[in-house]
C-alpha atoms as a PDB file:
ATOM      1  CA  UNK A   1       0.000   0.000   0.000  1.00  0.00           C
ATOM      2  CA  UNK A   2       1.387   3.545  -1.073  1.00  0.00           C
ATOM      3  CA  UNK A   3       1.898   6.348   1.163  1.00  0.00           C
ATOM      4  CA  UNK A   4       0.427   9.887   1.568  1.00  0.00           C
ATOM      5  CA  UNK A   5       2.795  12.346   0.387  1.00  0.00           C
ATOM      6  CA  UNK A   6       1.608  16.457   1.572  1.00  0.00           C
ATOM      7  CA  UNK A   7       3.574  18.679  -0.526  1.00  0.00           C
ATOM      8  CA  UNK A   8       2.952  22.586  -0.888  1.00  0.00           C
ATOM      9  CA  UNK A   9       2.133  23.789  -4.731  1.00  0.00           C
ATOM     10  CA  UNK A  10       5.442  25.767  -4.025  1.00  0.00           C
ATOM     11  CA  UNK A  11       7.378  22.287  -3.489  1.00  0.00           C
ATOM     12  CA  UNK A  12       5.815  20.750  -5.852  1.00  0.00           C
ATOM     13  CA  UNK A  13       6.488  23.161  -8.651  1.00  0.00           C
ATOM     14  CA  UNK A  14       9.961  23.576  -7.324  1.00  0.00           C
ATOM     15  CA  UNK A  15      10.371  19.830  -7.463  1.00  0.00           C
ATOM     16  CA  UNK A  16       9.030  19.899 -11.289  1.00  0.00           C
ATOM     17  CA  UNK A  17      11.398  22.790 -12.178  1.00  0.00           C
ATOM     18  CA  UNK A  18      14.605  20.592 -11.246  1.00  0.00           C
ATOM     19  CA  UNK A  19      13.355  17.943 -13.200  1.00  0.00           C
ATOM     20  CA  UNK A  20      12.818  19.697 -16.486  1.00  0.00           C
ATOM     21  CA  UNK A  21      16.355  21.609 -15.656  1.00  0.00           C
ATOM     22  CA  UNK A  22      17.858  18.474 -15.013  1.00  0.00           C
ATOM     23  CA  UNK A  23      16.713  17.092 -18.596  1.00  0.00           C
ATOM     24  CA  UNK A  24      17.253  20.326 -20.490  1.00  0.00           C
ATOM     25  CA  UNK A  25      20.865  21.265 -19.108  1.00  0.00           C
ATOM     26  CA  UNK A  26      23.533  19.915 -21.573  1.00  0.00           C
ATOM     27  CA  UNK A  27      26.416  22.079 -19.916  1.00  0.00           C
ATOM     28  CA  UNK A  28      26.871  20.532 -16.169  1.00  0.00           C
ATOM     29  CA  UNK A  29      29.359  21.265 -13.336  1.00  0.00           C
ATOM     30  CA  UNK A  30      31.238  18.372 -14.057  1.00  0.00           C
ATOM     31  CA  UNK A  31      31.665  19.410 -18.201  1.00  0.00           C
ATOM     32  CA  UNK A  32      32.433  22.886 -17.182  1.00  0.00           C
ATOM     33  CA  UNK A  33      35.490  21.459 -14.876  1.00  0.00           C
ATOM     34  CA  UNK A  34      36.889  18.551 -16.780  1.00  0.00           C
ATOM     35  CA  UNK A  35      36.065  19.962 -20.614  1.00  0.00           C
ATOM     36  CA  UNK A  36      39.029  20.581 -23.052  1.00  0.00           C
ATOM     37  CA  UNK A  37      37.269  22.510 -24.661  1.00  0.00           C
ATOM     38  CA  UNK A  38      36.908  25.289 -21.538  1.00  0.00           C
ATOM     39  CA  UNK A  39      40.359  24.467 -20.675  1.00  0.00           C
ATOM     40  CA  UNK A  40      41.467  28.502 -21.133  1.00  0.00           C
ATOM     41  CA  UNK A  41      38.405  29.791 -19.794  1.00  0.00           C
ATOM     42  CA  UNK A  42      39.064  27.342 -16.611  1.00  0.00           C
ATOM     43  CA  UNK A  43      42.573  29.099 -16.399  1.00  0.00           C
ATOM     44  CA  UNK A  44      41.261  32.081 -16.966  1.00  0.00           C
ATOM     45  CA  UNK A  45      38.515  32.162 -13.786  1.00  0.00           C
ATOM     46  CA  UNK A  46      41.612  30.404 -11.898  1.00  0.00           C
ATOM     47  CA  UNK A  47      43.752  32.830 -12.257  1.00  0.00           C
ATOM     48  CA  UNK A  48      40.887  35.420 -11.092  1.00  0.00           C
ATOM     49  CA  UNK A  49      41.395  37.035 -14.393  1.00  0.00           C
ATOM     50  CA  UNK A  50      38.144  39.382 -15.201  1.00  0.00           C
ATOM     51  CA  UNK A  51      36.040  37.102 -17.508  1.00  0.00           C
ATOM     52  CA  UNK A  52      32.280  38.498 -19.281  1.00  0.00           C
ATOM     53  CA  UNK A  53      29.110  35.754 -19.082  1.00  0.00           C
ATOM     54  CA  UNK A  54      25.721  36.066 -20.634  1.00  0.00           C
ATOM     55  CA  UNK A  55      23.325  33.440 -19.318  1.00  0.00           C
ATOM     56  CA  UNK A  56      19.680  33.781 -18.912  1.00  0.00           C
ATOM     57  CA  UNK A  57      18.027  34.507 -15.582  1.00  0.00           C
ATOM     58  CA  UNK A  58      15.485  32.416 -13.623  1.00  0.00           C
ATOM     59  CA  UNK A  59      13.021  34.804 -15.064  1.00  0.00           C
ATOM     60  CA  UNK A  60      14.022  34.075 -18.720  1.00  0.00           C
ATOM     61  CA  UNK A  61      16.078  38.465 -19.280  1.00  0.00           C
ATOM     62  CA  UNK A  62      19.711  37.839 -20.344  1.00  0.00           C
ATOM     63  CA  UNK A  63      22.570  39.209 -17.778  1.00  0.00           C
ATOM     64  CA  UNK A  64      25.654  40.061 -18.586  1.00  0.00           C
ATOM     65  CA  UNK A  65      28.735  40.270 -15.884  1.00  0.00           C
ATOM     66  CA  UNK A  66      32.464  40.946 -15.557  1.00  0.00           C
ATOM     67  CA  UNK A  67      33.010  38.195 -12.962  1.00  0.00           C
ATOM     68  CA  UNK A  68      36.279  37.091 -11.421  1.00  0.00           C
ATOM     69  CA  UNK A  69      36.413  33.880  -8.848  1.00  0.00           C
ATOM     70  CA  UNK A  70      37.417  35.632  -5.775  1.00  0.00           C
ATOM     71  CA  UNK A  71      38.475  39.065  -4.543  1.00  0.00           C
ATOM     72  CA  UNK A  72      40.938  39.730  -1.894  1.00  0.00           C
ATOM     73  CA  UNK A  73      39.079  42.134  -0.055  1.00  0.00           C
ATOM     74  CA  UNK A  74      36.557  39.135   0.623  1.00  0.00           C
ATOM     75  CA  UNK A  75      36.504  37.522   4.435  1.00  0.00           C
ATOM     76  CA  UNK A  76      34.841  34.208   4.125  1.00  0.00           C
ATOM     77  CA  UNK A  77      33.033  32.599   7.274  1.00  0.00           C
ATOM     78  CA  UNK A  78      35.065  30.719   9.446  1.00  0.00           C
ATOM     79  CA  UNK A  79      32.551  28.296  10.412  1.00  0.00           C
ATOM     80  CA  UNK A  80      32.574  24.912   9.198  1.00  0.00           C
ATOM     81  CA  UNK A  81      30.261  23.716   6.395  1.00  0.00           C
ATOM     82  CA  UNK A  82      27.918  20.808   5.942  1.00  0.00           C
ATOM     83  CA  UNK A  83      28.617  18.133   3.064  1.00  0.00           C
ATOM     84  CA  UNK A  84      26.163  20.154   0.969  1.00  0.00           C
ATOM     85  CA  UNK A  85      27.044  23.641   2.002  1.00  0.00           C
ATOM     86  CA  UNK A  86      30.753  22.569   0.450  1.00  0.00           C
ATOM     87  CA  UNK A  87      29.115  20.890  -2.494  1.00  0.00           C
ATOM     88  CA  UNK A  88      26.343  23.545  -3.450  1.00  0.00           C
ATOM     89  CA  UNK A  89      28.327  24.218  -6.870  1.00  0.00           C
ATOM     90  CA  UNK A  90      28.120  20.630  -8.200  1.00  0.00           C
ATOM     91  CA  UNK A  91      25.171  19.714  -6.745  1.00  0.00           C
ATOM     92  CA  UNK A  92      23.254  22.153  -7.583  1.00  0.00           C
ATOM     93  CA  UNK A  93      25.010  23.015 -11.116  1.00  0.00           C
ATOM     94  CA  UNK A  94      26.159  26.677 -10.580  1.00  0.00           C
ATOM     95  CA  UNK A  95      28.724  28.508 -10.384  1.00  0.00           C
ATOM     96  CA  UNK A  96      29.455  31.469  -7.840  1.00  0.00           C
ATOM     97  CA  UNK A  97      31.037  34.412  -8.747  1.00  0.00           C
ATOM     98  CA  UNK A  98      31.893  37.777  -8.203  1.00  0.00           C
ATOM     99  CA  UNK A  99      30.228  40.529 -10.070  1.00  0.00           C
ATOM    100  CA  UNK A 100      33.086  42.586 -10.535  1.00  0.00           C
ATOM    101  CA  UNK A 101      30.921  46.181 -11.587  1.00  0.00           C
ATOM    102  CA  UNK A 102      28.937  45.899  -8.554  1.00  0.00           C
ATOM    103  CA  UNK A 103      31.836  45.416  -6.506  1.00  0.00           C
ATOM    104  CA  UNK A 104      33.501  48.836  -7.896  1.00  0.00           C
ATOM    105  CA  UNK A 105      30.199  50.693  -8.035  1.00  0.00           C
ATOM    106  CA  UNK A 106      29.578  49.975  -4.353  1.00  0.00           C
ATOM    107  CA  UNK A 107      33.154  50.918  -3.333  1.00  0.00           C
ATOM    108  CA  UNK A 108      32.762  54.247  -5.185  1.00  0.00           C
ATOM    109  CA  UNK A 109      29.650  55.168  -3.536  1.00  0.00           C
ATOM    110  CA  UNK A 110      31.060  55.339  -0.224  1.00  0.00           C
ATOM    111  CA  UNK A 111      30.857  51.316   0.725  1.00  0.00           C
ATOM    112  CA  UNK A 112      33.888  49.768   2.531  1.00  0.00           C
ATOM    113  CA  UNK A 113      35.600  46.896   0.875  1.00  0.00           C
ATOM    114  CA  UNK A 114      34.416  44.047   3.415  1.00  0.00           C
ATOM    115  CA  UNK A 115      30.539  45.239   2.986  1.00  0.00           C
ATOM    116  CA  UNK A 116      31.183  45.588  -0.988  1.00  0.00           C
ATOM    117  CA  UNK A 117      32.432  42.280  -1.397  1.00  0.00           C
ATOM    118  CA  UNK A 118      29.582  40.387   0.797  1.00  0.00           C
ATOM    119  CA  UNK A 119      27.108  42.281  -1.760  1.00  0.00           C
ATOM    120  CA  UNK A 120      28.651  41.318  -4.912  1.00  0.00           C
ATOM    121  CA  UNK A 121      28.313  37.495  -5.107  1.00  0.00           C
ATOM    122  CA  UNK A 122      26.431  36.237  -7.851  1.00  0.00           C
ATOM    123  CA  UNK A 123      25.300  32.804  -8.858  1.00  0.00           C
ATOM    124  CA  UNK A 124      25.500  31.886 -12.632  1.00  0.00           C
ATOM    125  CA  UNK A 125      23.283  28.569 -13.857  1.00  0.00           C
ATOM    126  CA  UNK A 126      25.652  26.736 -15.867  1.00  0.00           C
ATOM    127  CA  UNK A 127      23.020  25.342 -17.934  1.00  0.00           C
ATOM    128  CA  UNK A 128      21.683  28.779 -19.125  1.00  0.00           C
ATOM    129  CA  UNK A 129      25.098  30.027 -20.531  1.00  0.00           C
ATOM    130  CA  UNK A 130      25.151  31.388 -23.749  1.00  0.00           C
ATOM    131  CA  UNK A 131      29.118  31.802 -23.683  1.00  0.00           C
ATOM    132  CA  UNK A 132      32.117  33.614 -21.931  1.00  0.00           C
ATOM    133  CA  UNK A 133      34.447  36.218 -23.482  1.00  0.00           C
ATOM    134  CA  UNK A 134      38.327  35.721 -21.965  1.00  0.00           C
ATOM    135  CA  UNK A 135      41.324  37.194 -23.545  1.00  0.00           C
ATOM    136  CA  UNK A 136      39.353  38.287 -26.372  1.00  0.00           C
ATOM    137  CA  UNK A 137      38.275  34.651 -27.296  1.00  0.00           C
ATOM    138  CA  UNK A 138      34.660  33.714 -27.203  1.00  0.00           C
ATOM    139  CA  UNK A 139      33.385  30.400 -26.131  1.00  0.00           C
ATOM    140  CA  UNK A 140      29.858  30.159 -27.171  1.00  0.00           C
ATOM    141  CA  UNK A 141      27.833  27.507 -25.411  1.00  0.00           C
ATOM    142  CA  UNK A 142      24.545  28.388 -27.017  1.00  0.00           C
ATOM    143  CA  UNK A 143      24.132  25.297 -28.994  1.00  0.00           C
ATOM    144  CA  UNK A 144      25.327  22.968 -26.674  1.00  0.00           C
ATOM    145  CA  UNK A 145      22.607  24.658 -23.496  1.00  0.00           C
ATOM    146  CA  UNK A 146      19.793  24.670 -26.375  1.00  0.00           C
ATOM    147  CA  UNK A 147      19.611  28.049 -25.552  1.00  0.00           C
ATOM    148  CA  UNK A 148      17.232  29.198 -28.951  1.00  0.00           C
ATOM    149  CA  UNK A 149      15.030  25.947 -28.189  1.00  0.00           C
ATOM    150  CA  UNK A 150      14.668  26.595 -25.050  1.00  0.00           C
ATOM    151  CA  UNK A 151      14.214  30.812 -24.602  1.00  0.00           C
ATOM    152  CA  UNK A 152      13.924  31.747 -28.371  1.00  0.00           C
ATOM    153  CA  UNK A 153      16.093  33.721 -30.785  1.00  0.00           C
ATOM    154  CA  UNK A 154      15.557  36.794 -28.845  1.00  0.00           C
ATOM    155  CA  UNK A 155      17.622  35.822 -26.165  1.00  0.00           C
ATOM    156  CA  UNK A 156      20.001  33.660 -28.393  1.00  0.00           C
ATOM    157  CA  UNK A 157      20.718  36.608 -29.752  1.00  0.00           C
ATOM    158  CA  UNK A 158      21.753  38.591 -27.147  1.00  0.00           C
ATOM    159  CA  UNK A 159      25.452  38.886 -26.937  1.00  0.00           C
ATOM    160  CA  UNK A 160      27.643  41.866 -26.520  1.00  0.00           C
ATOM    161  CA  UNK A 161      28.873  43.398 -29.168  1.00  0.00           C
ATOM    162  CA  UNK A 162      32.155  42.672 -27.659  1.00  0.00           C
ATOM    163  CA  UNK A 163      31.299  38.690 -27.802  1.00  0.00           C
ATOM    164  CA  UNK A 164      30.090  39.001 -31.671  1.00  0.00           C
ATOM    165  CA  UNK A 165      33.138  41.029 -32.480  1.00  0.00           C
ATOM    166  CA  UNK A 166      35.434  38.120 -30.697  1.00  0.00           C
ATOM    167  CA  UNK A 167      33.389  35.477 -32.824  1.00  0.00           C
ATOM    168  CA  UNK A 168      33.714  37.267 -36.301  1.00  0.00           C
ATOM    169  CA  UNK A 169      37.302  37.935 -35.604  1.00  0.00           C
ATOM    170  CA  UNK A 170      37.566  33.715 -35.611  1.00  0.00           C
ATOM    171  CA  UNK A 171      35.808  33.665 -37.887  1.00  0.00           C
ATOM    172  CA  UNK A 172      37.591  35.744 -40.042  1.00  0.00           C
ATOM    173  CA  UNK A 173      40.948  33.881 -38.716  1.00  0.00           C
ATOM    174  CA  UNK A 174      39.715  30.596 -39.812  1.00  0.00           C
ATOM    175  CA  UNK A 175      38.914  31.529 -43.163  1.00  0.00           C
ATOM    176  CA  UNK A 176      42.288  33.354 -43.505  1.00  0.00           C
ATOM    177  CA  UNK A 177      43.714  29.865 -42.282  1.00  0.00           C
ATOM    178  CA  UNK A 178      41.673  28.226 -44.540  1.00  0.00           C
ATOM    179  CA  UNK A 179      42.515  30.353 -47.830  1.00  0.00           C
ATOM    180  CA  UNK A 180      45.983  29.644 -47.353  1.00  0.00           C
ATOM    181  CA  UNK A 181      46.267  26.141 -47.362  1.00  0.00           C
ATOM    182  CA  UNK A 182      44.457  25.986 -50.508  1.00  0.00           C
ATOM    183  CA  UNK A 183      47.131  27.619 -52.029  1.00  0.00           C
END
């Protein structure tokens, strides 16, 4: 005989919303650490260089940041974590990082450091990427996230114009590269 489960709407809804991200997310935690591909961009956010991301927001508006992976002027907790406090990353398929304009505006307008850098953590959905921009290279994940399936071409389209400049410049580089071995 089955049991009685009570859930709220809000559980239940919340519950339903994993599972469909879950099914829909083709870039996960794991890819985005052990891909070859994202080998530079890994460096990159290593090496707390400043790195731009355009992903789509839980309530489907594209953001775009200036993130780095730490800042100095950051304290963190000293209290020990659970097993899924240390773990919230990869089990929860994110990526936490700081918002690097936020940081600077908050400074300038008359914030100390420690308070600045508590405000400017944001959390990035790996699985609603559409790319990075590092050193002037662009690694567009839009295909691989389903991101014009999934949200439309509005929001496929909506780069930087610093991201479409770094893809036609490979572009441009490839077929350069191309004409010349076909002479």
């Amino acid at each position: 005989m089955g049991r009685t489960l009570r859930l709220t709407e809000s559980e239940l809804t919340k519950i339903i919303q994993e599972m469909i991200n879950t099914n829909e997310m083709a870039l996960s935690h794991q890819d985005f650490h052990t891909s070859e591909d994202l080998s530079d961009l890994r460096n990159a956010i290593n090496s707390n260089k400043i790195v731009s991301v355009a992903f789509v927001k839980k309530d489907g508006s594209v953001r775009h940041l200036a993130i780095k992976k730490y800042l100095s002027s950051y304290v963190p907790s000293e209290n020990e974590k659970s097993e899924k406090q240390a773990n919230v990353e990869s089990n929860n398929n994110i990526m936490r990082v700081v918002d690097i304009n936020s940081y600077i505006r908050d400074v300038k307008g008359g914030l100390d450091k420690d308070a600045a850098a508590k405000k400017c953590w944001r959390t990035v959905t790996l699985g609603n990427v559409l790319g990075f921009l590092s050193g002037g290279k662009f690694k567009d994940l839009r295909q691989e996230n389903n991101i014009q399936e999934r949200f439309g071409d509005e929001v496929y389209n909506s780069l930087t114009k610093s991201m479409v400049r770094a893809m036609d410049a490979e572009q441009n580089q490839q077929n350069v590269d191309l004409q010349e071995c076909m002479k």
